[in-house]
Protein backbone atom coordinates (compact mmCIF):
# COMPACT_ATOMS: atom_id res chain seq x y z
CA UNK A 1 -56.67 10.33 -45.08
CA UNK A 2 -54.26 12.44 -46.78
CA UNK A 3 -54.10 14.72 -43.43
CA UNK A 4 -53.44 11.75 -41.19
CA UNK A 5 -50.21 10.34 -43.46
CA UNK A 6 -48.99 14.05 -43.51
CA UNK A 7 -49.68 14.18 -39.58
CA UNK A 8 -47.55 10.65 -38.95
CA UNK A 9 -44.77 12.09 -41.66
CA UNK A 10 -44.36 15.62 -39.38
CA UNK A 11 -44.44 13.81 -36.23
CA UNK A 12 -42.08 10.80 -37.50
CA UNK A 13 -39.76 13.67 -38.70
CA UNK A 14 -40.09 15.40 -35.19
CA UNK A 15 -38.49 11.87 -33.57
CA UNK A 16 -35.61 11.77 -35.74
CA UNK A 17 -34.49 15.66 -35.41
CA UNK A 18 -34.89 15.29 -31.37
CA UNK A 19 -32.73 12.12 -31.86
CA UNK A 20 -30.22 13.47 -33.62
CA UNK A 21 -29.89 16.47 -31.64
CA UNK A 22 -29.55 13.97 -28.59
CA UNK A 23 -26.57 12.19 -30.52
CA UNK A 24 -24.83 15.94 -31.51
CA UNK A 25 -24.89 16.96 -28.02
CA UNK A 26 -23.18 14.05 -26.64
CA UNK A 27 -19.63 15.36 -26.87
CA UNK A 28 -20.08 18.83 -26.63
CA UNK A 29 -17.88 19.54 -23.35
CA UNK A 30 -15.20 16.51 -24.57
CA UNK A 31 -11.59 17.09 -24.07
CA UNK A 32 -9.05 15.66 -26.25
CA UNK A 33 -6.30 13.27 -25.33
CA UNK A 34 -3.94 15.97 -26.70
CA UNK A 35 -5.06 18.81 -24.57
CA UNK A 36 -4.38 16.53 -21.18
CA UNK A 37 -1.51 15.75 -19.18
CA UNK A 38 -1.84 12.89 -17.61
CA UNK A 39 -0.48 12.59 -13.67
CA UNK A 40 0.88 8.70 -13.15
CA UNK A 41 1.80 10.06 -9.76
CA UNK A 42 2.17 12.56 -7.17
CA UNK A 43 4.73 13.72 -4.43
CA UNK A 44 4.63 16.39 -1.88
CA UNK A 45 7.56 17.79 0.17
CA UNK A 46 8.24 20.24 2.51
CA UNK A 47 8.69 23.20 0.33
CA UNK A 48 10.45 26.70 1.58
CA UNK A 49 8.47 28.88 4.32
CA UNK A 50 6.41 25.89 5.67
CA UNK A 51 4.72 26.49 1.57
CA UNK A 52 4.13 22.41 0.55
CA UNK A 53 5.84 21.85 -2.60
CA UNK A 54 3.37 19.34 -5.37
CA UNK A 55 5.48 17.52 -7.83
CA UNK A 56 4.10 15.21 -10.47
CA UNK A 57 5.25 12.53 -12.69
CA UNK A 58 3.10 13.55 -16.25
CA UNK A 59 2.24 11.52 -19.15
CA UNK A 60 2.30 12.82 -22.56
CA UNK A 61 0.72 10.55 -25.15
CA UNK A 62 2.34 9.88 -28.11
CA UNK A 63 0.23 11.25 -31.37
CA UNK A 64 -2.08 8.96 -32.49
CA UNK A 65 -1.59 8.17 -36.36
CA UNK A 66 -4.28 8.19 -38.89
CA UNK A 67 -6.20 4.78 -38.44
CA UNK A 68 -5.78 4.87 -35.06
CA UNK A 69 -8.08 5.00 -32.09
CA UNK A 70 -8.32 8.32 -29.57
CA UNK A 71 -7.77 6.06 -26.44
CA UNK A 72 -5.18 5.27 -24.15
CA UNK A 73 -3.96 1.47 -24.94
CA UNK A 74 -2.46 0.90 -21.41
CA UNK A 75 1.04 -0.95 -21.25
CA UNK A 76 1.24 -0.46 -24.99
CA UNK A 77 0.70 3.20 -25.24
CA UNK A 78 4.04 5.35 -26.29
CA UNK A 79 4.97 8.76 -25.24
CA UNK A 80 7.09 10.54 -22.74
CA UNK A 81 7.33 11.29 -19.13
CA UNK A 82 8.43 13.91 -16.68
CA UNK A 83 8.21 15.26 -13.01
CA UNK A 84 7.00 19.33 -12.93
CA UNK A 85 7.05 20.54 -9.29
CA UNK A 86 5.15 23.44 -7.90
CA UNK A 87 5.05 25.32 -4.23
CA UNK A 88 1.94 26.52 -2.40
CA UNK A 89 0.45 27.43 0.96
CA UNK A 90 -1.40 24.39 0.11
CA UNK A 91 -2.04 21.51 -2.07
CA UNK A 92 -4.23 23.01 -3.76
CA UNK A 93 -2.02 26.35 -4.23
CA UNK A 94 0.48 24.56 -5.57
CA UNK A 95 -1.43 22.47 -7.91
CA UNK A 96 -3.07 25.95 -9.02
CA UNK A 97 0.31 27.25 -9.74
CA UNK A 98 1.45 24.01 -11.63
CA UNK A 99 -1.68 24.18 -14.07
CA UNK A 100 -0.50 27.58 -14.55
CA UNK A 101 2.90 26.63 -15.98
CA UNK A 102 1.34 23.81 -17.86
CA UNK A 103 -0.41 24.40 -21.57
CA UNK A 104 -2.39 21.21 -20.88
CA UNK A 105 -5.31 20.39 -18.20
CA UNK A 106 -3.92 18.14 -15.51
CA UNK A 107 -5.81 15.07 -14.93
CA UNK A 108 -6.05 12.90 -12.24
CA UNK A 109 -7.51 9.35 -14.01
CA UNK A 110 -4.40 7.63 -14.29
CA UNK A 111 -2.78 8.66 -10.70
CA UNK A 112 -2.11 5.31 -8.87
CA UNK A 113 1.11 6.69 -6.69
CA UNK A 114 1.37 9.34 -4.07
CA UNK A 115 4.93 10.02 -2.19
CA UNK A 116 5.07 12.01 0.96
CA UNK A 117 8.69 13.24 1.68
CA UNK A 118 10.25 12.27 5.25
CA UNK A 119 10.15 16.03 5.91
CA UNK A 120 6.71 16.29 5.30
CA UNK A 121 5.81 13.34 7.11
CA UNK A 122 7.31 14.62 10.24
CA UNK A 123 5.98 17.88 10.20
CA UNK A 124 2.49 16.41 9.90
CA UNK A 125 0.17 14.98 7.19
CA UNK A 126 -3.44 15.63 8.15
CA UNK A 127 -4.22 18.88 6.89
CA UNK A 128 -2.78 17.64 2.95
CA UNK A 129 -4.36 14.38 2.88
CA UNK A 130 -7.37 16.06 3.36
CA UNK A 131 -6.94 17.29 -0.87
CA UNK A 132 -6.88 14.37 -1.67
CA UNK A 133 -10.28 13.46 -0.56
CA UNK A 134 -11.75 16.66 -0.99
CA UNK A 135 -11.09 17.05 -4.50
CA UNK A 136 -13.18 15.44 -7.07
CA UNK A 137 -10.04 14.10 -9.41
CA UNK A 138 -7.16 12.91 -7.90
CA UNK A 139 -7.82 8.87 -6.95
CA UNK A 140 -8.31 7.61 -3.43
CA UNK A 141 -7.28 4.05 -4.32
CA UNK A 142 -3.61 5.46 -4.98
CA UNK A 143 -1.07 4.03 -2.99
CA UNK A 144 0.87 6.01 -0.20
CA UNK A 145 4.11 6.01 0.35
CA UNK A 146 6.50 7.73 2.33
CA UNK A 147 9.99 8.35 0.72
CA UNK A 148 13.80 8.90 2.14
CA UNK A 149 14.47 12.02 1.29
CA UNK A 150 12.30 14.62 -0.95
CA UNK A 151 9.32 12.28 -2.80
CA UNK A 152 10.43 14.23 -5.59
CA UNK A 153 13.22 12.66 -6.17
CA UNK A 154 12.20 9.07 -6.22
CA UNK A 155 9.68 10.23 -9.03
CA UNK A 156 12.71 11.58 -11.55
CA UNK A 157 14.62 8.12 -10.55
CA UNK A 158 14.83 6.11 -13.97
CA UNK A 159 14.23 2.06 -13.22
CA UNK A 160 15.95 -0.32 -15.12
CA UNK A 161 13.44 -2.39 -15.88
CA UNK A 162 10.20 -0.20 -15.65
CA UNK A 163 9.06 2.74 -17.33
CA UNK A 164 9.28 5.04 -14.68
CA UNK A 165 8.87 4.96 -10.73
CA UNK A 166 5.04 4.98 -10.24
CA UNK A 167 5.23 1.78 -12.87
CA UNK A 168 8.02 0.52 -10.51
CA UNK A 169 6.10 1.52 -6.94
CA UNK A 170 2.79 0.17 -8.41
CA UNK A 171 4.50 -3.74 -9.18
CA UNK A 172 6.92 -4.12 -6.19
CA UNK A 173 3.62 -2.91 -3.53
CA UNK A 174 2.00 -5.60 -5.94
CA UNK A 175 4.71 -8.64 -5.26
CA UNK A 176 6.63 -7.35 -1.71
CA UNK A 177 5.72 -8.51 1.27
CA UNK A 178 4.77 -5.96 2.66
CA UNK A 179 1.72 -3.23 3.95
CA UNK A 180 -0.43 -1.78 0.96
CA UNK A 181 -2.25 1.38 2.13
CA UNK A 182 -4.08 3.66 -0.60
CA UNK A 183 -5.26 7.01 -0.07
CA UNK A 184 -8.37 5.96 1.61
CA UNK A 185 -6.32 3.32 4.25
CA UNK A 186 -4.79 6.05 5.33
CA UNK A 187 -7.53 8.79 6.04
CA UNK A 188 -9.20 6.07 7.79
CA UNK A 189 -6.94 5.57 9.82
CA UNK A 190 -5.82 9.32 10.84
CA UNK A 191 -9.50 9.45 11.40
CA UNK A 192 -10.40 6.30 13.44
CA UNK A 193 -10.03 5.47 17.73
CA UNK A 194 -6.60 4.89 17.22
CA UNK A 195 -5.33 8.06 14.95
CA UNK A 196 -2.25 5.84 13.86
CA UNK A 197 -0.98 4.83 10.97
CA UNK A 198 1.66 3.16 8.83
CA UNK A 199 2.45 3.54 5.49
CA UNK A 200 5.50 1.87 3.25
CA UNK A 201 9.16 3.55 3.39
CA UNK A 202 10.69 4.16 0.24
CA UNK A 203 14.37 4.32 -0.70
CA UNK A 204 16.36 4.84 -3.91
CA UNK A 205 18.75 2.35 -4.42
CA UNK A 206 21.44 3.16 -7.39
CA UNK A 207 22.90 0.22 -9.15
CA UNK A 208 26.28 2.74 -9.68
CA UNK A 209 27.66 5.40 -7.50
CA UNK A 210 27.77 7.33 -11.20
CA UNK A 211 25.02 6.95 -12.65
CA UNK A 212 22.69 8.63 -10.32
CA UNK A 213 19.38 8.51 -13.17
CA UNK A 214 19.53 4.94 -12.94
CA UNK A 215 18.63 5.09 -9.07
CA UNK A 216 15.25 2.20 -8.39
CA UNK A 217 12.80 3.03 -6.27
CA UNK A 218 12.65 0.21 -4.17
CA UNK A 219 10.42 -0.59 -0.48
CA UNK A 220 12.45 -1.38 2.36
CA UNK A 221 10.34 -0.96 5.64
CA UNK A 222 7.60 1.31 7.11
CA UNK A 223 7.00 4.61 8.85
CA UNK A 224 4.70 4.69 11.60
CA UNK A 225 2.27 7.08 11.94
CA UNK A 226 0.77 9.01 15.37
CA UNK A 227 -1.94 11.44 15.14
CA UNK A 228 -1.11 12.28 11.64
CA UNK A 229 3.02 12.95 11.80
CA UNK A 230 5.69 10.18 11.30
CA UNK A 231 7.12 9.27 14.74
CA UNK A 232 9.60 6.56 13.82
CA UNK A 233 10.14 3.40 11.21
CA UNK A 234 10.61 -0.19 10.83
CA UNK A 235 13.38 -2.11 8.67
CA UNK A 236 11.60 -4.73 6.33
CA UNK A 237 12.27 -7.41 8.72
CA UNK A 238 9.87 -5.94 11.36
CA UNK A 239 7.29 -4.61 9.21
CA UNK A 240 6.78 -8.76 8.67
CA UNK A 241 5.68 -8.83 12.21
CA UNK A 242 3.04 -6.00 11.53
CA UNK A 243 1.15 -7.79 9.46
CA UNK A 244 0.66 -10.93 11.29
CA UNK A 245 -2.23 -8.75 13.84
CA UNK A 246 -2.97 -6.51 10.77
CA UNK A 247 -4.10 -9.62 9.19
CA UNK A 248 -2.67 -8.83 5.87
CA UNK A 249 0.06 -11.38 6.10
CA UNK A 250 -0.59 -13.25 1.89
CA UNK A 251 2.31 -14.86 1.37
CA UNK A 252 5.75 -15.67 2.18
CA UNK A 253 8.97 -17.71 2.86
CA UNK A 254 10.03 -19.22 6.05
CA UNK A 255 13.32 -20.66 6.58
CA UNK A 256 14.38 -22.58 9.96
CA UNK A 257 17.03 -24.05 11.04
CA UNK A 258 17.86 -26.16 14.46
CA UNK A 259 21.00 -25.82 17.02
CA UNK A 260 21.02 -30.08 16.78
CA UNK A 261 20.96 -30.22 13.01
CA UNK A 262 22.63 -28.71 10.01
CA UNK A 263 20.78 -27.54 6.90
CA UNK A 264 17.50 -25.50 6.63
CA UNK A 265 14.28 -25.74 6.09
CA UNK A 266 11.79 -23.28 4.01
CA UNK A 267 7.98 -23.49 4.35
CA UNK A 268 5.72 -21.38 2.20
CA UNK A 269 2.73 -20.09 3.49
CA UNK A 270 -0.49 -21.25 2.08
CA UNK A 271 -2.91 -19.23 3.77
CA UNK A 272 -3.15 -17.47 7.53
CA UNK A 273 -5.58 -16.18 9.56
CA UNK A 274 -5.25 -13.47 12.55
CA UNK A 275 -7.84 -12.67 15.31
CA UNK A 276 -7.90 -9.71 17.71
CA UNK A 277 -9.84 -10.83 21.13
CA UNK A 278 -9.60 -7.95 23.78
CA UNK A 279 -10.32 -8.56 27.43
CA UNK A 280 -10.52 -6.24 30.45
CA UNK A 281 -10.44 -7.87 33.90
CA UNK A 282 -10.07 -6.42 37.01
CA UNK A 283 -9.01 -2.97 35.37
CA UNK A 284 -6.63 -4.72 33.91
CA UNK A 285 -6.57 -4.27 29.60
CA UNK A 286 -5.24 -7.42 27.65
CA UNK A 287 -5.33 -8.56 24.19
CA UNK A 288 -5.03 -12.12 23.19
CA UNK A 289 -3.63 -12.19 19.46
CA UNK A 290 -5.10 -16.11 18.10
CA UNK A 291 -2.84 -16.92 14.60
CA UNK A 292 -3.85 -20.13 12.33
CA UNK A 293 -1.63 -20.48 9.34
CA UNK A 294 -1.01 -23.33 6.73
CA UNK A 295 2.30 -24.02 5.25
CA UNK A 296 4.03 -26.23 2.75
CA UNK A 297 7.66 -27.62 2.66
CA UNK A 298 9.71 -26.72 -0.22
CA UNK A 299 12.55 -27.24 0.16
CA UNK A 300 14.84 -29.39 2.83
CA UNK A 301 18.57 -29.70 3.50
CA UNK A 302 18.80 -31.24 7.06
CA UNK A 303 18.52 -35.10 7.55
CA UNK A 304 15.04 -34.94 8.92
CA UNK A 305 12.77 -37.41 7.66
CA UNK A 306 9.29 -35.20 7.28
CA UNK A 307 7.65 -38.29 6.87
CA UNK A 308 7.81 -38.91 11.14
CA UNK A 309 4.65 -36.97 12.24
CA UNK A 310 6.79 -36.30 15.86
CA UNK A 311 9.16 -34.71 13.19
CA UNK A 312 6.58 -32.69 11.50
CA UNK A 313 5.23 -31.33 15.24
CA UNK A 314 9.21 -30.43 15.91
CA UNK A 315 9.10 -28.02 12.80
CA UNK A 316 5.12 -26.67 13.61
CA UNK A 317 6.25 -25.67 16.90
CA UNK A 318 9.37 -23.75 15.45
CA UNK A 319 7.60 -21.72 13.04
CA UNK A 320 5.18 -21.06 15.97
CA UNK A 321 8.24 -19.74 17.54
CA UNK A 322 9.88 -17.62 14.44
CA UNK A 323 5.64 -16.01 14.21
CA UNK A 324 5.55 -14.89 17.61
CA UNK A 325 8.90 -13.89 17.63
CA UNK A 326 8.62 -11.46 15.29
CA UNK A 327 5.38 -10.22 16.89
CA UNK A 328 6.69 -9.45 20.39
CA UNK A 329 9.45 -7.28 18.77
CA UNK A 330 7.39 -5.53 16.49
CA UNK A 331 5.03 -4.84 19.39
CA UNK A 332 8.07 -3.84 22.37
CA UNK A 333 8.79 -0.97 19.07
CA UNK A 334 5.80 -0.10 18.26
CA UNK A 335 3.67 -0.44 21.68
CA UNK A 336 6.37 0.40 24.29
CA UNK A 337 8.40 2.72 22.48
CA UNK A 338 6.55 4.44 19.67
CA UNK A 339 3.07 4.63 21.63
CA UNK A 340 1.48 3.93 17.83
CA UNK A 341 -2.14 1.75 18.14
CA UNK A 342 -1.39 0.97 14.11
CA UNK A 343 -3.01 -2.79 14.78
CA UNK A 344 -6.43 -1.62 15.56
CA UNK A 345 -6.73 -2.51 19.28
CA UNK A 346 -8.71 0.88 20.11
CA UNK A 347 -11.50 -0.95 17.43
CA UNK A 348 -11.49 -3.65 18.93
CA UNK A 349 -11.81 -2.26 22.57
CA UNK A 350 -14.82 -0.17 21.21
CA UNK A 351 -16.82 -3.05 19.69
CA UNK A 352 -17.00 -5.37 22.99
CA UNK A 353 -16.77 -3.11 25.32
CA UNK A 354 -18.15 0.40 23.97
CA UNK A 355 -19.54 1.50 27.49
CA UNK A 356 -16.07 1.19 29.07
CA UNK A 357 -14.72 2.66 25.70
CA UNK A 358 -16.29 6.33 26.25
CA UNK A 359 -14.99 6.51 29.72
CA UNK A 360 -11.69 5.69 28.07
CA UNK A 361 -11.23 7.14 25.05
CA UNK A 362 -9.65 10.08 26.03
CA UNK A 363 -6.87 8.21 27.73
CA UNK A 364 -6.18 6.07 25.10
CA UNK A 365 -2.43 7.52 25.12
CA UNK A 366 -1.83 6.18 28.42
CA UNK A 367 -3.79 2.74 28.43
CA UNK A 368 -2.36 1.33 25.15
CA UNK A 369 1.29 0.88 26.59
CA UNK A 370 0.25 -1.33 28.76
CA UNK A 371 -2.05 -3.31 27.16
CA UNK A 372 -1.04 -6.90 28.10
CA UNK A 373 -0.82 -9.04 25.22
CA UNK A 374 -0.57 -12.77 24.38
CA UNK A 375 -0.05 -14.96 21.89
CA UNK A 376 -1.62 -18.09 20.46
CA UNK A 377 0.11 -19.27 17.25
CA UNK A 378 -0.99 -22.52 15.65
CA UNK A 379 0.94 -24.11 12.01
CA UNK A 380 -0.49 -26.45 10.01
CA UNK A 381 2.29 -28.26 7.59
CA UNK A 382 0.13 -29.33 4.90
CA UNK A 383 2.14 -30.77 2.10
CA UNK A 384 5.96 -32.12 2.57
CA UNK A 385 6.61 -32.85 -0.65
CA UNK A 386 7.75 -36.29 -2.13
CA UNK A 387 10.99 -36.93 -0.66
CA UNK A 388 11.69 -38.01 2.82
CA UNK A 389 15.26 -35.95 3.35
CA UNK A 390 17.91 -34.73 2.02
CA UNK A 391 18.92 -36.41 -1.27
CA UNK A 392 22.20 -39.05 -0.53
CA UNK A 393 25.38 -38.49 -2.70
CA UNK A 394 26.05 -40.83 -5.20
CA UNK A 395 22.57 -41.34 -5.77
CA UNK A 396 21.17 -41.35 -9.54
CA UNK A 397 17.80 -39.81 -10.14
């Protein structure tokens, strides 16, 4: 009996030592928050002898204080920030060399921002974006931009209201209306039918001519991508019209106005939906572009009464008008000048009609010009609001 208890005691004991052994080895290969610099975001420029030149915008954590946790608290974390830059035959070269001048580990975790320099973007692209999905750390849902001038410099720009300019890049791609393309947007599309791309342009826009810190980092069009380099850009007005076929159209502010009338009137959009329907005929390529979109009044200075339904039509059909608009001159830039499939047609060409496709892939260059295209735009006003026109003077409310 004696045996057996002594038995159960050795073997219980066995348990707990392989347990805690389990527990002690847990943290063995863990690296401290102080040994890390953190990258909030990346650039890469054109550096000297066709080398690429790596810049980063690092993170230093404040020391944490007895009592206090070892993890990053997000917005309401302390510590300093600044841009290190590095030059290499390649990304990874250069990012070598940087850890080299660094006495902490780089990490990749908190990287949400990557700026390509207009340089770089015209030389060509494809051969560096392919570190960033090679590599096992830096983050492929980043957001890509393309900056005026060295990327560099937008990252040492100092926002007024932000912490720094990945904080400032991250909330305005957040709120603009405008394209949002990460890391992996963009490989995709380098690397689908159409091997075009666009990505947001960024400019730095200084409050004072002599205060050149306080320059923001602010989005004001798009560069447009073909097979991998930059071949031209849009101002913010026209990348609109991208996004109606792109489908990525969320939100936004119309405002109308009519040669009979004085006064405007705005219409927010509730919700949209875009459809890509590709034909050939005849040897003849054509894509019919169908757009549904809902919209609300809110606001009205003309004398219309919104309450007349033929009224109501009047205004539908004009924001028809303004849609399309927008889309034929976003296409005649993009289609007829810049030769840049970024809406997907070559997809769309491949799904219905994949037979045709293989015969034609390789010509793709010369067929996409003159794709016909056409344009089906229906608006639904869904709420007016409560009054029926422009408020009278004199009137109390």
């Amino acid at each position: 009996m004696c045996k057996i208890r002594s038995i159960k005691r050795t073997f219980t004991l066995f348990l707990l030592i392989c347990l805690t052994l389990i527990v002690l080895t847990g943290c063995w290969d863990r690296t401290e928050i102080n040994d890390l610099a953190f990258i909030l975001a990346a650039g890469m420029d054109k550096g000297k002898n066709n080398n690429i030149e790596l810049s980063v915008l690092i993170y230093i954590p404040q020391s944490q204080q007895s009592g206090q946790g070892s993890g990053m608290s997000g917005g309401n974390s302390s510590g300093q920030s600044f841009v290190r830059s590095a030059e290499g035959e390649t990304v990874a070269d250069a990012m070598a060399r940087l850890q080299e001048a660094l006495t902490r580990k780089i990490f990749w975790g908190q990287n949400e921002v990557l700026l390509i320099g207009d340089k770089l973007a015209k030389k060509g692209i494809s051969e560096q974006i392919d570190f960033w999905m090679r590599h096992s750390e830096p983050r492929i849902h980043a957001d890509v931009f393309v900056s005026r001038g060295k990327a560099k410099t937008v990252l040492k720009a100092m926002p007024e209201l932000e912490k720094d300019a990945s904080q400032q890049l991250r909330k305005i791609v957040k709120t603009n209306i405008g394209v949002k393309i990460t890391v992996k947007d963009l490989l995709q599309m380098l690397s689908g039918e159409s091997i075009a791309a666009v990505l947001p342009w960024v400019e730095n826009l200084s409050p004072t001519h002599m205060d050149k810190k306080k320059a923001i980092p602010t989005i004001n069009g798009a560069a447009i991508f073909k097979d991998g380099k930059m071949v031209g850009r849009l101002s913010d007005k026209e990348t609109r019209g991208i996004l109606w076929p792109r489908n990525e159209i969320k939100s936004g502010v119309f405002t109308i106005s009519f040669k009979d009338e004085t006064g405007y009137i705005s219409l927010n959009l509730l919700r949209s939906h875009n459809e890509l329907i590709p034909s050939i005929k005849n040897g003849k390529w054509g894509m019919h572009i169908k757009t549904n979109a809902d919209l609300e009044v809110i606001q009205n200075t003309t004398k219309f009464n919104l309450f007349d339904p033929n009224v109501i039509k009047k205004v539908e059909q004009k924001v028809e008008y303004e849609i399309e608009q927008r889309e034929r001159f976003v296409f005649t830039e993009v289609q007829k000048k810049l030769h840049a499939d970024i809406f997907g047609f070559a997809d769309e060409f491949e799904k219905k009609y994949p037979q045709i496709w293989k015969q034609k892939k390789d010509q793709w260059n010369e067929v996409f010009p003159d794709v016909a295209v056409s344009f089906e735009t229906k608006v639904n006003i869904q709420r007016t609001g409560l009054a029926d026109g422009k408020p009278k003077r004199g009137v109390e409310r």
